[in-house]
PDB file of N, CA and C in Angstrom:
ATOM      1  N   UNK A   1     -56.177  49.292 168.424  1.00  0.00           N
ATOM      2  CA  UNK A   1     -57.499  49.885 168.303  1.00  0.00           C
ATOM      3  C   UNK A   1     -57.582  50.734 167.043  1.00  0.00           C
ATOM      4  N   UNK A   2     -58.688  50.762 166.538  1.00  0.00           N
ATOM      5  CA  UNK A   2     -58.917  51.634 165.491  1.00  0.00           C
ATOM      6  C   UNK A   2     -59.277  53.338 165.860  1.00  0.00           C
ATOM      7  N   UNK A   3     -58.335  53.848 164.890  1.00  0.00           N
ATOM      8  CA  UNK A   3     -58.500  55.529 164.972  1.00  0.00           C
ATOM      9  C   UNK A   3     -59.842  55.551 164.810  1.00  0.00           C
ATOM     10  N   UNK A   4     -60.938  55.184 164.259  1.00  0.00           N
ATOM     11  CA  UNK A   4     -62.124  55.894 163.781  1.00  0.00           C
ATOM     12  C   UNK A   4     -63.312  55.269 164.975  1.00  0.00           C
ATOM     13  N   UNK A   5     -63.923  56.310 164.953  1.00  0.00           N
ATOM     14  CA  UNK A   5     -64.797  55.656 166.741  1.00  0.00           C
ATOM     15  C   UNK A   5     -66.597  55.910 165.735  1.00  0.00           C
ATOM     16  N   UNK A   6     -67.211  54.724 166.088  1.00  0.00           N
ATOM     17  CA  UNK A   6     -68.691  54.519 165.693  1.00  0.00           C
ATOM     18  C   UNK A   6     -69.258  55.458 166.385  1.00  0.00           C
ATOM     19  N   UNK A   7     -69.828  56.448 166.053  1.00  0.00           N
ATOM     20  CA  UNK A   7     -71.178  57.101 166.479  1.00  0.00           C
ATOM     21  C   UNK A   7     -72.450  57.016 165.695  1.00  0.00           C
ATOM     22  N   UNK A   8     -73.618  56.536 166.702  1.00  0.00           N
ATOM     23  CA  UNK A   8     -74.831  56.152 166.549  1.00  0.00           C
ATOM     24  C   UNK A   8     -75.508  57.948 166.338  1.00  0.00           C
ATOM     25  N   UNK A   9     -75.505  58.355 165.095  1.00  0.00           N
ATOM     26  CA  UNK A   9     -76.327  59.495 164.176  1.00  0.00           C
ATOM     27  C   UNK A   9     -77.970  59.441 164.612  1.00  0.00           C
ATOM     28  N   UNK A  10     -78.545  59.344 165.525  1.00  0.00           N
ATOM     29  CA  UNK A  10     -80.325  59.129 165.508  1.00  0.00           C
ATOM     30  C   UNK A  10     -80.867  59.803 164.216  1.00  0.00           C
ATOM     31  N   UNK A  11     -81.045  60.860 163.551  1.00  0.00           N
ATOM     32  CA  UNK A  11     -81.565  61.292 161.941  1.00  0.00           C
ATOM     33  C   UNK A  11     -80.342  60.397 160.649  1.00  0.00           C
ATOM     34  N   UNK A  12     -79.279  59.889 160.984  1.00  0.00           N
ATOM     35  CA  UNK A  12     -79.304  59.488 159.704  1.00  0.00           C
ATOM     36  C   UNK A  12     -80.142  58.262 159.693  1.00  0.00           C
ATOM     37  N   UNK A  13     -80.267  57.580 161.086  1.00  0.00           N
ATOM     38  CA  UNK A  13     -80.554  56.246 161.577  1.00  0.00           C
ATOM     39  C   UNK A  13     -82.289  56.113 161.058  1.00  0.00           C
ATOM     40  N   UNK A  14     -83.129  57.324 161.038  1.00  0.00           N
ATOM     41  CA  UNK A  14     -84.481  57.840 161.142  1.00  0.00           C
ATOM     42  C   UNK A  14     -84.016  57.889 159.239  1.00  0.00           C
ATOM     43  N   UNK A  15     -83.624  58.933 158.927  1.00  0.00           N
ATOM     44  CA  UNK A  15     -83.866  58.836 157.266  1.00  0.00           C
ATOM     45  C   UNK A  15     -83.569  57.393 156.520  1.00  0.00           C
ATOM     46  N   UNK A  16     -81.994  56.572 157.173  1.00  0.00           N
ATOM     47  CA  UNK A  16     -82.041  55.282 156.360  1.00  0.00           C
ATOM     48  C   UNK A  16     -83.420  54.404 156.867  1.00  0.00           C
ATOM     49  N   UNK A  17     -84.064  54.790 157.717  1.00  0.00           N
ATOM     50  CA  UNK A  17     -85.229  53.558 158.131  1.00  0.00           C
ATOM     51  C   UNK A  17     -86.297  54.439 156.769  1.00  0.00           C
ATOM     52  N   UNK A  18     -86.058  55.384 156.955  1.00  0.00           N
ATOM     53  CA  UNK A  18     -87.364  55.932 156.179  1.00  0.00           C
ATOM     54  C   UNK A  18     -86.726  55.463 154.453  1.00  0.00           C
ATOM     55  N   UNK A  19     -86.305  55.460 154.573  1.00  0.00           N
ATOM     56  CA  UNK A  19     -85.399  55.093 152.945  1.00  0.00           C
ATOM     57  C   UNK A  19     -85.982  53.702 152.906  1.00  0.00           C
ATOM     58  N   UNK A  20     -85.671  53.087 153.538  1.00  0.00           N
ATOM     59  CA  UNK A  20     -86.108  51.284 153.781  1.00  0.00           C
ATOM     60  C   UNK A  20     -87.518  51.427 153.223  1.00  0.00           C
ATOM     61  N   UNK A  21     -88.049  52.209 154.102  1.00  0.00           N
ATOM     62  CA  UNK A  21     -89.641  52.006 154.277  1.00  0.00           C
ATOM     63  C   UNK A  21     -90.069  52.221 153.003  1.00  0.00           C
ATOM     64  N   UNK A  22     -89.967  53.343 152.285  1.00  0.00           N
ATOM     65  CA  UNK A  22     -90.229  53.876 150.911  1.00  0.00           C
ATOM     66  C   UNK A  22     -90.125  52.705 149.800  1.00  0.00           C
ATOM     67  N   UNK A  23     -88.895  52.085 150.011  1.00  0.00           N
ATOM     68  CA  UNK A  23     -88.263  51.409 148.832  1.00  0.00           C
ATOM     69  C   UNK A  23     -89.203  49.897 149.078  1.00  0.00           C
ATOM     70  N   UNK A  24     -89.910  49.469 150.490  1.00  0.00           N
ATOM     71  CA  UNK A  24     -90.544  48.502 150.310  1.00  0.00           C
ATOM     72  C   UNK A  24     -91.875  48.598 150.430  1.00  0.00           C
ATOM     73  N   UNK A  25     -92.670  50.052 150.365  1.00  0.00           N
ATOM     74  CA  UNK A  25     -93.541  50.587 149.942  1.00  0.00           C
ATOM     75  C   UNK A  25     -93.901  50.535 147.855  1.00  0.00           C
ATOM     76  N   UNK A  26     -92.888  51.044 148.055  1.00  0.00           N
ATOM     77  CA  UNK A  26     -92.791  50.952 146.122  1.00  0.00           C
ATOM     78  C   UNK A  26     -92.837  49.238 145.671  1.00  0.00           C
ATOM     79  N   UNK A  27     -91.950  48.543 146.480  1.00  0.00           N
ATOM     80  CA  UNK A  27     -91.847  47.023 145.780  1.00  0.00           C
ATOM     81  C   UNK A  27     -93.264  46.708 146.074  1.00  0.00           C
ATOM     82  N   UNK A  28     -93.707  46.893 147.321  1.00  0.00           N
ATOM     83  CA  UNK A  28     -95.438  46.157 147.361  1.00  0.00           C
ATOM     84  C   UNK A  28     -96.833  46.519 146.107  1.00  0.00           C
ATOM     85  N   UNK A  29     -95.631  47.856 146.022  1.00  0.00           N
ATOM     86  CA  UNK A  29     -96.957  48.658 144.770  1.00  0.00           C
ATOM     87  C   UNK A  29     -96.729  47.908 143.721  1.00  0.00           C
ATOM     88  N   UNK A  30     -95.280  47.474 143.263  1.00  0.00           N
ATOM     89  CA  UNK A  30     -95.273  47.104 142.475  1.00  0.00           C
ATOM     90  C   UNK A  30     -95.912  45.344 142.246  1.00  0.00           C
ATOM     91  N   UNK A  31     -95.824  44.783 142.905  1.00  0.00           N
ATOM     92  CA  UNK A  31     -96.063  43.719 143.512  1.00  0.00           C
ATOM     93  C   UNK A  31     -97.738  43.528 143.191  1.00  0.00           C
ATOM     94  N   UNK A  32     -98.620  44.206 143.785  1.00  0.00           N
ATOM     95  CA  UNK A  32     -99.819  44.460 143.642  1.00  0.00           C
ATOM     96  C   UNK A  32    -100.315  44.823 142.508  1.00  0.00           C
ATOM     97  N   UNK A  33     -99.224  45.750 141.855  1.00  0.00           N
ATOM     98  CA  UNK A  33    -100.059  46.298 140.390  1.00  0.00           C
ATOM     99  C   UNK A  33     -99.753  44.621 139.495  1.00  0.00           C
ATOM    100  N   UNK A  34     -98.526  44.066 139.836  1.00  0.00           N
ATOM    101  CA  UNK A  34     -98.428  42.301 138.785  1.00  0.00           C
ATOM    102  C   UNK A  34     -99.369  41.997 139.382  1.00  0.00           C
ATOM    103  N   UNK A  35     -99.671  41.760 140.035  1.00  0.00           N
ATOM    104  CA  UNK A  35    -100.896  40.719 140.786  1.00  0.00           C
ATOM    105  C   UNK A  35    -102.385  40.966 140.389  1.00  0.00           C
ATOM    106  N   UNK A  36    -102.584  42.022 140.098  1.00  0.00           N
ATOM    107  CA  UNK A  36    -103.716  42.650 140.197  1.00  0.00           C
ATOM    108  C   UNK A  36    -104.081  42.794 138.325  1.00  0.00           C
ATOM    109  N   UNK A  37    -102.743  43.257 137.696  1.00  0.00           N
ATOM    110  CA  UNK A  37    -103.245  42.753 136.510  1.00  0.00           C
ATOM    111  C   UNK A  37    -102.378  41.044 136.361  1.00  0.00           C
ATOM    112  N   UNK A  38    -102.492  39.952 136.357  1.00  0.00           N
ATOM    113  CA  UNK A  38    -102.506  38.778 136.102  1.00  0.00           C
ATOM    114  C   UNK A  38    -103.796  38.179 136.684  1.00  0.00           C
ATOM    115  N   UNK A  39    -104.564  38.662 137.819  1.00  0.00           N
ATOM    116  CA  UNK A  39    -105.631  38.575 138.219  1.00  0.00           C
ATOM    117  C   UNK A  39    -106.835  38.922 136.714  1.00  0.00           C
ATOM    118  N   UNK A  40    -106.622  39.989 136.282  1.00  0.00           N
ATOM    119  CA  UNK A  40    -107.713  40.365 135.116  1.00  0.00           C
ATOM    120  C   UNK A  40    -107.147  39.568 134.032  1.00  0.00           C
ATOM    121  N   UNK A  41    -106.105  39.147 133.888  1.00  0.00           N
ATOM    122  CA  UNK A  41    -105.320  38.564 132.489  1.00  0.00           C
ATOM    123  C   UNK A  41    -106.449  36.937 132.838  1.00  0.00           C
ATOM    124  N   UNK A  42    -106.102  36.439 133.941  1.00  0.00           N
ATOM    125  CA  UNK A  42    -106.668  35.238 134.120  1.00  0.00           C
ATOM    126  C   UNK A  42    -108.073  35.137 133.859  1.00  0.00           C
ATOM    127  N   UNK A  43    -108.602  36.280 134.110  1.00  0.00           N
ATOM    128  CA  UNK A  43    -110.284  36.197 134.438  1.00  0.00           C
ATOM    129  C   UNK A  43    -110.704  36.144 132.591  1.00  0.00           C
ATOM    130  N   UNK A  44    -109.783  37.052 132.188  1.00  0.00           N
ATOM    131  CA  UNK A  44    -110.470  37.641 130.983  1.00  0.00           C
ATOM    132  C   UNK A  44    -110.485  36.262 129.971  1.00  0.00           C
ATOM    133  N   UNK A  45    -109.257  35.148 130.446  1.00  0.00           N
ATOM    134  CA  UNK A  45    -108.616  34.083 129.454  1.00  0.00           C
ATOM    135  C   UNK A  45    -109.029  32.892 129.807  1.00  0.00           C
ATOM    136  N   UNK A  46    -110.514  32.735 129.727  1.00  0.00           N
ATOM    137  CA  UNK A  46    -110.557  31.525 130.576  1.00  0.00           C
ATOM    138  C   UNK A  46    -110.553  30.486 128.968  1.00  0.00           C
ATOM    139  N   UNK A  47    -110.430  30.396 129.087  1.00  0.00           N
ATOM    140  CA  UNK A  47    -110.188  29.258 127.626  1.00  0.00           C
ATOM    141  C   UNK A  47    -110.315  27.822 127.902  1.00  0.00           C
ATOM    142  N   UNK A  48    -109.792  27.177 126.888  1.00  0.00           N
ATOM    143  CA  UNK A  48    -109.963  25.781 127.054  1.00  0.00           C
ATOM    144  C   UNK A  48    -108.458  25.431 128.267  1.00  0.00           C
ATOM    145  N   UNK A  49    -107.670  26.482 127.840  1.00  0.00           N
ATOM    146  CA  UNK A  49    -106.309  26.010 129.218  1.00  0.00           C
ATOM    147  C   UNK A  49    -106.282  25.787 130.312  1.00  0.00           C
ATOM    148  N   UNK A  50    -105.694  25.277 131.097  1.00  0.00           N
ATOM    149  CA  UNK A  50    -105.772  25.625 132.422  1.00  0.00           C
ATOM    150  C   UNK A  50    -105.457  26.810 133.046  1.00  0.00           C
ATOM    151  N   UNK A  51    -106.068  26.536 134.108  1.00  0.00           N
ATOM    152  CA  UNK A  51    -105.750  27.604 134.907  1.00  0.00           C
ATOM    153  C   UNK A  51    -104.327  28.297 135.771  1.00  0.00           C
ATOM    154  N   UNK A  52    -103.968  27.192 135.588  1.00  0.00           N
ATOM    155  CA  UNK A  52    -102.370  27.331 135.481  1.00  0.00           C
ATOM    156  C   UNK A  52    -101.344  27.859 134.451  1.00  0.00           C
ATOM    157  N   UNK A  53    -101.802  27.511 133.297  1.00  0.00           N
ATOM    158  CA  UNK A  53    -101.247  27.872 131.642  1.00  0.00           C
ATOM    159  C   UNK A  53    -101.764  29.045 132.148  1.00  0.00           C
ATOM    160  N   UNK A  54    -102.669  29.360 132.595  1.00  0.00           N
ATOM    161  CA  UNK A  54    -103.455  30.979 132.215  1.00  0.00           C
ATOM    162  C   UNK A  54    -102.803  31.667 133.546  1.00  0.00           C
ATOM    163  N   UNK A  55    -102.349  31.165 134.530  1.00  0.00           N
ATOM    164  CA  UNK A  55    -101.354  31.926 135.293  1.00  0.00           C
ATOM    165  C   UNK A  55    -100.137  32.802 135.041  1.00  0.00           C
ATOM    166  N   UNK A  56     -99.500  31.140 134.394  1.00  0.00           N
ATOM    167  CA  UNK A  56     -98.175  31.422 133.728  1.00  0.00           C
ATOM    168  C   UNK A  56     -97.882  32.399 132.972  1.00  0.00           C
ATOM    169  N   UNK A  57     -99.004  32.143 131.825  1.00  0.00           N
ATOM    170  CA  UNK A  57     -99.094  33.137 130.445  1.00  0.00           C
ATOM    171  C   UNK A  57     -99.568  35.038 130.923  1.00  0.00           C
ATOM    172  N   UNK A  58     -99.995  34.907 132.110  1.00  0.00           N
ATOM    173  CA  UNK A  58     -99.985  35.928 132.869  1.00  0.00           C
ATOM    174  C   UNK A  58     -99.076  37.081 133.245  1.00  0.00           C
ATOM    175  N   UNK A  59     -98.604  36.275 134.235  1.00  0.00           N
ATOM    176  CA  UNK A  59     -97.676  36.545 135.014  1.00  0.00           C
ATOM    177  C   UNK A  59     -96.449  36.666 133.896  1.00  0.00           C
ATOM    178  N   UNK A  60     -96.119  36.106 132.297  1.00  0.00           N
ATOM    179  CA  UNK A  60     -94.908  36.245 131.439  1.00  0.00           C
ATOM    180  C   UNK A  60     -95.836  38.150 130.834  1.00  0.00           C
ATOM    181  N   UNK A  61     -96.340  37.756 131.264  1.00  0.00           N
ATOM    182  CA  UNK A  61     -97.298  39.493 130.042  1.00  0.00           C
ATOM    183  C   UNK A  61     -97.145  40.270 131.308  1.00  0.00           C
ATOM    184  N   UNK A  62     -97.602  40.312 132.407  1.00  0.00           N
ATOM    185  CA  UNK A  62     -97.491  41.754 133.167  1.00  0.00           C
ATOM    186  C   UNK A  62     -96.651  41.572 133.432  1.00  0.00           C
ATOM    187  N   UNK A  63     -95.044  40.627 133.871  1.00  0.00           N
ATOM    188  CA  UNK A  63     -93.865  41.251 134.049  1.00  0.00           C
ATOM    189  C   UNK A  63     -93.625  41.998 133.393  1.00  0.00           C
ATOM    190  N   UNK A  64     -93.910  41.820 131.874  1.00  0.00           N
ATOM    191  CA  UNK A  64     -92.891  42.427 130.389  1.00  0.00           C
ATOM    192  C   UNK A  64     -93.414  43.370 130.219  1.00  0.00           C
ATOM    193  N   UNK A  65     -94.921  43.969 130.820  1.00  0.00           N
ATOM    194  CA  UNK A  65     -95.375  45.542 130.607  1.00  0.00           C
ATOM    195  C   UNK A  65     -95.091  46.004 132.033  1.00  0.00           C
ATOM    196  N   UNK A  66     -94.524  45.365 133.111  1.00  0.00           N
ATOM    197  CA  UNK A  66     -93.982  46.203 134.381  1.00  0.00           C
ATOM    198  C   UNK A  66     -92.767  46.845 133.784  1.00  0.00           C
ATOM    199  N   UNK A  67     -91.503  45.784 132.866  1.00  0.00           N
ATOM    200  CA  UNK A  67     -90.399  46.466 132.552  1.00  0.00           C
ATOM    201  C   UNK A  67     -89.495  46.810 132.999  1.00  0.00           C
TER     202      UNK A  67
END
């Protein structure tokens, strides 16, 4: 048997959930702010391209100003 015995902490158990929560709070923000500008990138570019080219070409520009 192992010397070291598991105890279930309820507050560290409560802060790592809250840690979780935060960190996939932030990814959705982030998530939303690409989306939201490739949404205006598309609208603004309607060109002779498709709408797909104008996705792509999007989505390569607000990654590179997310950073």
């Amino acid at each position: 048997m192992s010397p070291y015995k598991l105890v279930y902490d309820p507050e560290l158990a409560k802060k790592e959930r809250l840690l979780q929560l935060q960190e996939l709070e932030e990814f959705i923000f982030m998530v939303t702010k690409i989306l939201s500008c490739i949404r205006r990138r598309v609208e603004f570019d309607m060109t002779e391209r498709s709408k797909s080219e104008n996705f792509y070409q999007g989505i390569k520009y607000c990654y590179s100003i997310q950073g």
